[in-house]
C-alpha atoms as a PDB file:
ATOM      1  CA  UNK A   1       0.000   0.000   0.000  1.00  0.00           C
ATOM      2  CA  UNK A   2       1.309   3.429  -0.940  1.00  0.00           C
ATOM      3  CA  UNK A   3       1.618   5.754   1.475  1.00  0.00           C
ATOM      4  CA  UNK A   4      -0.604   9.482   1.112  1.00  0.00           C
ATOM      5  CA  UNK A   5       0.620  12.710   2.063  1.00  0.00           C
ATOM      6  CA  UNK A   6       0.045  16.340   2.253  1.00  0.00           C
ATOM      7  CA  UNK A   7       2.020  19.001   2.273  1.00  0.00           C
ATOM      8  CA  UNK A   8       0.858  22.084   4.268  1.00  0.00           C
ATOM      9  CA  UNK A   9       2.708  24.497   1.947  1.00  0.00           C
ATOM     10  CA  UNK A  10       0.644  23.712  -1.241  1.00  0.00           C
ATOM     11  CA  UNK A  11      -2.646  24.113   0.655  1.00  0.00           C
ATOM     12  CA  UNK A  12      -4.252  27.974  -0.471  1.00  0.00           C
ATOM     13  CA  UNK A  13      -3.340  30.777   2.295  1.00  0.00           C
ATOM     14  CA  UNK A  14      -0.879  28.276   4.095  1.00  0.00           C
ATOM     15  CA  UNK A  15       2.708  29.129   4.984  1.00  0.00           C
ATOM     16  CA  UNK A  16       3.339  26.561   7.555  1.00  0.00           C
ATOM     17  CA  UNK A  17       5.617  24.343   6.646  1.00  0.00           C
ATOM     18  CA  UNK A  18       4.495  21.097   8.102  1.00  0.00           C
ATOM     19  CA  UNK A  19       4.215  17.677   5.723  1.00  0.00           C
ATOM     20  CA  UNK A  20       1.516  14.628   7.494  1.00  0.00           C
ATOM     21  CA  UNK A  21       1.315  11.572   5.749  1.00  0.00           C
ATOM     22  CA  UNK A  22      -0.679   8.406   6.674  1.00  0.00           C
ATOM     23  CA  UNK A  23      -1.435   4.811   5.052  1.00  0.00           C
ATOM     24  CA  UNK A  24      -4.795   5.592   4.099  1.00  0.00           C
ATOM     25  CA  UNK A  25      -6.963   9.047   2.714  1.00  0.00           C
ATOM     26  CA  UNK A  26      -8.863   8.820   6.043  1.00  0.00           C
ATOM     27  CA  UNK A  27      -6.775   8.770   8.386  1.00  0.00           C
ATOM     28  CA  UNK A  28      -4.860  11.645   6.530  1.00  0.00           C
ATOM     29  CA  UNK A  29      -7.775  13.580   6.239  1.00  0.00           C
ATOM     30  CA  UNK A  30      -8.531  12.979   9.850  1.00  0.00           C
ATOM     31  CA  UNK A  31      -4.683  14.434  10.517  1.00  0.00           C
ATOM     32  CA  UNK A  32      -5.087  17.228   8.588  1.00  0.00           C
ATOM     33  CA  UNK A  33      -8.265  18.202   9.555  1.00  0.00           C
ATOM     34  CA  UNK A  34      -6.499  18.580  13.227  1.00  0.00           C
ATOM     35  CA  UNK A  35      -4.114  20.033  12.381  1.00  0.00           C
ATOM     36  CA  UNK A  36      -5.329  22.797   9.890  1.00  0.00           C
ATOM     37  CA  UNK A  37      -8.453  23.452  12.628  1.00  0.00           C
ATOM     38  CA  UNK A  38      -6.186  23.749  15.611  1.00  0.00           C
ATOM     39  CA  UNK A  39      -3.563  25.372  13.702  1.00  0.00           C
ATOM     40  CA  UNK A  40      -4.804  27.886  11.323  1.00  0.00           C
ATOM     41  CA  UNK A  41      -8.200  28.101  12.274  1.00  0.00           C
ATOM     42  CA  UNK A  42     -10.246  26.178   9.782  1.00  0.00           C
ATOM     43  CA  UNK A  43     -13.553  25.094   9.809  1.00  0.00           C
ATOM     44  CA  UNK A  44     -14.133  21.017   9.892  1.00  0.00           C
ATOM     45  CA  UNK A  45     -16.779  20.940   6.874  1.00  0.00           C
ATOM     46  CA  UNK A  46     -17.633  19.379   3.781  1.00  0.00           C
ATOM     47  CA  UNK A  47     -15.847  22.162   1.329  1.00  0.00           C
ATOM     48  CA  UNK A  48     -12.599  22.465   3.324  1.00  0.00           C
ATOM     49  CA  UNK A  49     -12.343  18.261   3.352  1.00  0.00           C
ATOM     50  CA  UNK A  50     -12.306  18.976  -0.271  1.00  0.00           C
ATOM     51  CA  UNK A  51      -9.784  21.661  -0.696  1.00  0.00           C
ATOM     52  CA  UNK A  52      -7.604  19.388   1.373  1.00  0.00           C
ATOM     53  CA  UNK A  53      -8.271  16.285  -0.255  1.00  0.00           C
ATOM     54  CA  UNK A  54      -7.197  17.702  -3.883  1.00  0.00           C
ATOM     55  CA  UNK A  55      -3.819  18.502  -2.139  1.00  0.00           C
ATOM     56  CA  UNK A  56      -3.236  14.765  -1.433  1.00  0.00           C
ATOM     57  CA  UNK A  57      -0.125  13.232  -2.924  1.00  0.00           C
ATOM     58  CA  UNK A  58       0.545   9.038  -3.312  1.00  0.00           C
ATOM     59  CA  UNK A  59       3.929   8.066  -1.968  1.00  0.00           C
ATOM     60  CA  UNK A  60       6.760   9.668   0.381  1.00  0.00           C
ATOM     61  CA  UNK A  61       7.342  13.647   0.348  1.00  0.00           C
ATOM     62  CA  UNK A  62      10.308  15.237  -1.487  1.00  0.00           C
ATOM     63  CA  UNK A  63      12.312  17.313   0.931  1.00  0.00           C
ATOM     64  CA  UNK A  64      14.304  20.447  -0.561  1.00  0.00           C
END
């Protein structure tokens, strides 16, 4: 199973710099939904699941 990740950089109006990745979509969904609610202040609803979601990547991050 490929890993899924997200990196918090590519997400609109982010500049944190914090990467979460998980086995599965919904357990990194359930991550990032933490994290972007504690940390930046977003709302837990259907249309930010989705903005998240298209920022989903298969396999390991790329660090620079």
């Amino acid at each position: 199973m490929a890993r899924k990740y997200i990196d918090c950089r590519e997400v609109p109006g982010s500049k944190c710099s914090v990467t979460l990745a998980a086995d599965t979509e919904e357990d990194l969904m359930e991550v990032a939904m933490l994290h972007g609610v504690k940390s930046h202040g977003m709302k837990d609803d259907a249309e930010t699941r989705k903005m998240i979601k298209k920022a989903f990547h298969t396999g390991c991050p790329k660090c620079d």
